[in-house]
Every structure is written in C-alpha cells, then in structure tokens.
N, C-alpha and C. Protein backbone atom coordinates (compact mmCIF):
# COMPACT_ATOMS: atom_id res chain seq x y z
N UNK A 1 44.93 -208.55 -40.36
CA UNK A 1 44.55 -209.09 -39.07
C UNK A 1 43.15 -208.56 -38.74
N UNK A 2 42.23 -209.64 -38.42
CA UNK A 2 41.29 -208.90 -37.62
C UNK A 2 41.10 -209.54 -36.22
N UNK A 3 40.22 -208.45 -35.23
CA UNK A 3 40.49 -208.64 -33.99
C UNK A 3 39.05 -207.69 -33.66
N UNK A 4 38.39 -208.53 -33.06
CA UNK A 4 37.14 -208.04 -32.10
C UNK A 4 37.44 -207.72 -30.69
N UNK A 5 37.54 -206.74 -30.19
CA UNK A 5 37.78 -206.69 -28.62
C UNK A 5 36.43 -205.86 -28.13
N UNK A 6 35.79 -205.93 -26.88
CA UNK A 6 34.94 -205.25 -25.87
C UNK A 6 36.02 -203.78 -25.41
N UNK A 7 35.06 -202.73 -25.79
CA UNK A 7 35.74 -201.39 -25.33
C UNK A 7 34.71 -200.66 -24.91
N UNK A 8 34.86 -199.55 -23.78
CA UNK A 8 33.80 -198.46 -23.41
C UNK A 8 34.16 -197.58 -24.05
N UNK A 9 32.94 -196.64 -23.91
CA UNK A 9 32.97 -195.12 -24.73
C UNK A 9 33.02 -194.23 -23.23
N UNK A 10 34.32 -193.73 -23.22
CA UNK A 10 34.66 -192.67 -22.68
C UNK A 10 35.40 -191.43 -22.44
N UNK A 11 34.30 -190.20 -22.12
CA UNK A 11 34.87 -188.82 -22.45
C UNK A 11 35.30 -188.46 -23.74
N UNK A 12 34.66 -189.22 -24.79
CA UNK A 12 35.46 -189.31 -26.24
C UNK A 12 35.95 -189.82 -26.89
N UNK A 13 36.42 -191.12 -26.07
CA UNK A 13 37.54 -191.96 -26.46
C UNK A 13 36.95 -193.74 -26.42
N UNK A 14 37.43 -194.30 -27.23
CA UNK A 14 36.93 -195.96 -26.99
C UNK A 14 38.04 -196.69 -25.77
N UNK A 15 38.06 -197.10 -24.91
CA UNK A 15 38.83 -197.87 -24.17
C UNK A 15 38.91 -199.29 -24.20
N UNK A 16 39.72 -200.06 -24.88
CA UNK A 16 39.70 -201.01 -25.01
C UNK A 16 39.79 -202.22 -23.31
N UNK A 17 39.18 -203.01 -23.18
CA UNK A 17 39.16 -203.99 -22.14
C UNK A 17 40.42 -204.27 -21.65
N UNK A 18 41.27 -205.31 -22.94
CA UNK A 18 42.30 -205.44 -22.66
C UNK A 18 43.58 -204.71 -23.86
N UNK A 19 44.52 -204.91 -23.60
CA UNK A 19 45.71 -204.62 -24.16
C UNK A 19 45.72 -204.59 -25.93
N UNK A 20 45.82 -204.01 -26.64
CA UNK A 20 46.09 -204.00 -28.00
C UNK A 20 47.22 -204.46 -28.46
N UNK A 21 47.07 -205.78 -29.55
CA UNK A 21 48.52 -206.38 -29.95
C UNK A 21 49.10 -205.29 -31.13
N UNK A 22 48.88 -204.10 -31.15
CA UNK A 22 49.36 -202.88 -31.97
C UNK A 22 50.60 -202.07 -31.98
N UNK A 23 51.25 -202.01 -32.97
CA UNK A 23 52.09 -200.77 -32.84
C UNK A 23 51.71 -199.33 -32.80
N UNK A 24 52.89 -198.58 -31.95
CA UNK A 24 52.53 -197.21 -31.58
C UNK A 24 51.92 -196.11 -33.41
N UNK A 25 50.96 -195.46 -33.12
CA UNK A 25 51.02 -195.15 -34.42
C UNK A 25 50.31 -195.75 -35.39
N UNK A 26 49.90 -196.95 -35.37
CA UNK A 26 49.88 -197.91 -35.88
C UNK A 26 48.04 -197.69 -36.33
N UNK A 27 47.79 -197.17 -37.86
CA UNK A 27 46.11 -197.15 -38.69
C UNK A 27 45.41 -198.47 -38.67
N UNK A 28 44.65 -198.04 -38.27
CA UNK A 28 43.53 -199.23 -38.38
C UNK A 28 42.10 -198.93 -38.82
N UNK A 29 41.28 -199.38 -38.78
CA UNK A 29 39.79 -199.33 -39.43
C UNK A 29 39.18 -199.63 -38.28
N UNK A 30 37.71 -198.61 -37.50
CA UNK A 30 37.66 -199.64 -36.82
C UNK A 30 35.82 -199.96 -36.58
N UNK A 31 35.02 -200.64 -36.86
CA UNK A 31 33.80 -200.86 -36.72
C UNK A 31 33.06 -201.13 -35.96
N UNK A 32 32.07 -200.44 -35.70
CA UNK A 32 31.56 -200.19 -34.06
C UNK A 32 30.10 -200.95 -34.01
N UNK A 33 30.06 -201.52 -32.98
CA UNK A 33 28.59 -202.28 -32.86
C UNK A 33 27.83 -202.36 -31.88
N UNK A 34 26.69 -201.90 -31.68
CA UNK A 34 26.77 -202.01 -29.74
C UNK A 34 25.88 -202.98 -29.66
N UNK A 35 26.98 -203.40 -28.40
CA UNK A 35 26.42 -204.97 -27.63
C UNK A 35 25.05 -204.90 -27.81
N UNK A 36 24.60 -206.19 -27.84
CA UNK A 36 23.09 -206.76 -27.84
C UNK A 36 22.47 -207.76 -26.97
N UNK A 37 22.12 -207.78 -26.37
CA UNK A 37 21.77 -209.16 -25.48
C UNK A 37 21.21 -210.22 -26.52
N UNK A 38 21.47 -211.37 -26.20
CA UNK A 38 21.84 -212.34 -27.10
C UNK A 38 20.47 -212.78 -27.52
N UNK A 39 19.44 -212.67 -26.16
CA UNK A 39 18.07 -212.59 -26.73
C UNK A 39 17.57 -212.05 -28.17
N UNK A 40 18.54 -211.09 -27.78
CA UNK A 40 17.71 -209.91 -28.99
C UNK A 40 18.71 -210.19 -30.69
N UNK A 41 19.62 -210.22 -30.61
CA UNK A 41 20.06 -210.91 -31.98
C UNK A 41 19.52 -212.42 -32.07
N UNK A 42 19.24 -213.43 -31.44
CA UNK A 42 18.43 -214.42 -31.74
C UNK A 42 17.13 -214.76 -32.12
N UNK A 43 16.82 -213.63 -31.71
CA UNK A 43 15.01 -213.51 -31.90
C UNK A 43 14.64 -213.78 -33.14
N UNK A 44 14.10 -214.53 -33.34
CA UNK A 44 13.39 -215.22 -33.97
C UNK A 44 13.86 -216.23 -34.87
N UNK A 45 14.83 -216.95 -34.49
CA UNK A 45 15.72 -217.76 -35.16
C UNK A 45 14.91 -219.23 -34.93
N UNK A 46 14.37 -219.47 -33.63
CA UNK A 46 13.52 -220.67 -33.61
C UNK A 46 11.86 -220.43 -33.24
N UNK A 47 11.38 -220.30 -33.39
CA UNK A 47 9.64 -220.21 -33.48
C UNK A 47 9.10 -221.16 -31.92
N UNK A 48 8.90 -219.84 -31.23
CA UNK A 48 8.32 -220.42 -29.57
C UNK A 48 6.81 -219.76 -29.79
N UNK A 49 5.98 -221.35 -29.59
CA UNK A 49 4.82 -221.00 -29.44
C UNK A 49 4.10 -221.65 -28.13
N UNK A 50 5.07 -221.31 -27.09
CA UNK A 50 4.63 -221.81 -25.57
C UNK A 50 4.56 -220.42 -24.82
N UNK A 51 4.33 -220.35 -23.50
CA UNK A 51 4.21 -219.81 -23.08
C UNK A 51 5.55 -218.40 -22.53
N UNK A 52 5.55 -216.84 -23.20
CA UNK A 52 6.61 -216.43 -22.97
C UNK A 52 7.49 -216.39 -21.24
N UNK A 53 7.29 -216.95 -20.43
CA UNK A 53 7.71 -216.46 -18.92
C UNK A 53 8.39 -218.12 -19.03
N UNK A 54 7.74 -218.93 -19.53
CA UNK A 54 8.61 -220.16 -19.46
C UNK A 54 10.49 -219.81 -20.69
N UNK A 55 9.88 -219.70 -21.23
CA UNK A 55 10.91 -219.19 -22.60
C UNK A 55 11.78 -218.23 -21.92
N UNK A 56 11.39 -216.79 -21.01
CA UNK A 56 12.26 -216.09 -19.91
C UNK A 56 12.94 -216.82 -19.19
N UNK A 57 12.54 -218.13 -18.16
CA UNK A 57 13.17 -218.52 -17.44
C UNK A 57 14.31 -219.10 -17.92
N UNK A 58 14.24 -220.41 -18.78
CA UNK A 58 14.72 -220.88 -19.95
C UNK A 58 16.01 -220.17 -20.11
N UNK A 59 16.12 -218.51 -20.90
CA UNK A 59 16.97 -217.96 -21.22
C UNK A 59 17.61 -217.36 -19.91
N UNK A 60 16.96 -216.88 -18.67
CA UNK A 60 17.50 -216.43 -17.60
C UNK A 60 18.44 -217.37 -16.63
N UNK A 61 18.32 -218.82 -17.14
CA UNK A 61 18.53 -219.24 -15.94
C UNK A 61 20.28 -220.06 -16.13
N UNK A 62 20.66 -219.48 -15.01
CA UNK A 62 22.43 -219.65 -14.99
C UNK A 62 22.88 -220.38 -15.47
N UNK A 63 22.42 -221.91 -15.31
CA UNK A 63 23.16 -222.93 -14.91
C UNK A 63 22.78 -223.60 -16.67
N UNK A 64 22.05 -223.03 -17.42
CA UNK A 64 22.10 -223.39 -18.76
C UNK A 64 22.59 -222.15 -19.71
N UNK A 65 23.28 -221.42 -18.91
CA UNK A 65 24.47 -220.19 -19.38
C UNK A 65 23.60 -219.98 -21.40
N UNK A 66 22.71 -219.61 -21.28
CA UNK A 66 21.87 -219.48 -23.12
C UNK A 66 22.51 -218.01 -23.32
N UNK A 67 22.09 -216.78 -22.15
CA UNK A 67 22.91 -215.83 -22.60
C UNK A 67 24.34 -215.63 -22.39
N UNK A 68 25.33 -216.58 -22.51
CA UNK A 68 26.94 -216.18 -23.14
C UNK A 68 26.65 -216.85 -24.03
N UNK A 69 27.49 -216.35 -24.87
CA UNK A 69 27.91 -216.27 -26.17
C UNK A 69 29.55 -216.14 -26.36
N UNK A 70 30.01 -216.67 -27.34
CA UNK A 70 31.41 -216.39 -27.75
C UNK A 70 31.66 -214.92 -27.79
C-alpha cells in the first residue's frame, strides 16, 4: 500500500492530519518531503517571457485556483 498524507513536525514526532488506515504496531517506511509551493516545483516547466508581476498575478489569483494542486 502506498499512502501520501500531510503531517506536522512536532516536539519530535510527525503528526499526521488525518487518521491512519494502520494497525497498532504496524512497520512502515516512511519518506519525507517538505511541501513546496507549487510555483516552485513548476518552475520552469513553461518558458514566460512577459512580464514577471503579470505571471504573479496570474498564479496569485483565487478564482483560477493555479496554486492547488492534487
């Protein structure tokens, strides 16, 4: 099984968001990645040669939701 979940780092410990479909006890592997704003893993995937504050708005702006991501 694999399974991506969002967790914080705290006091030591990873806290997962939501609930783990796991048994008690139960080994796993687990690989750590820290979040990225979506800007920044996309960068440079399409070649903008306009002006950058237009390209900001573009990515900032709500109602064309560019930063969510799956």
């Amino acid at each position: 099984m694999t399974l991506e979940v969002e967790a914080t780092y705290e006091g030591g410990v990873l806290k997962p968001a939501q609930p783990l479909p796991l048994r008690e006890h139960q080994r796993v592997i687990i690989t750590v990645r820290e979040e990225a704003p979506q800007a920044r893993i996309s960068y440079g995937l399409i070649p903008w040669r306009g002006d950058p504050e237009v390209l900001r708005g573009i990515a900032e702006d709500p109602e064309l939701r560019v930063l969510e991501y799956p």
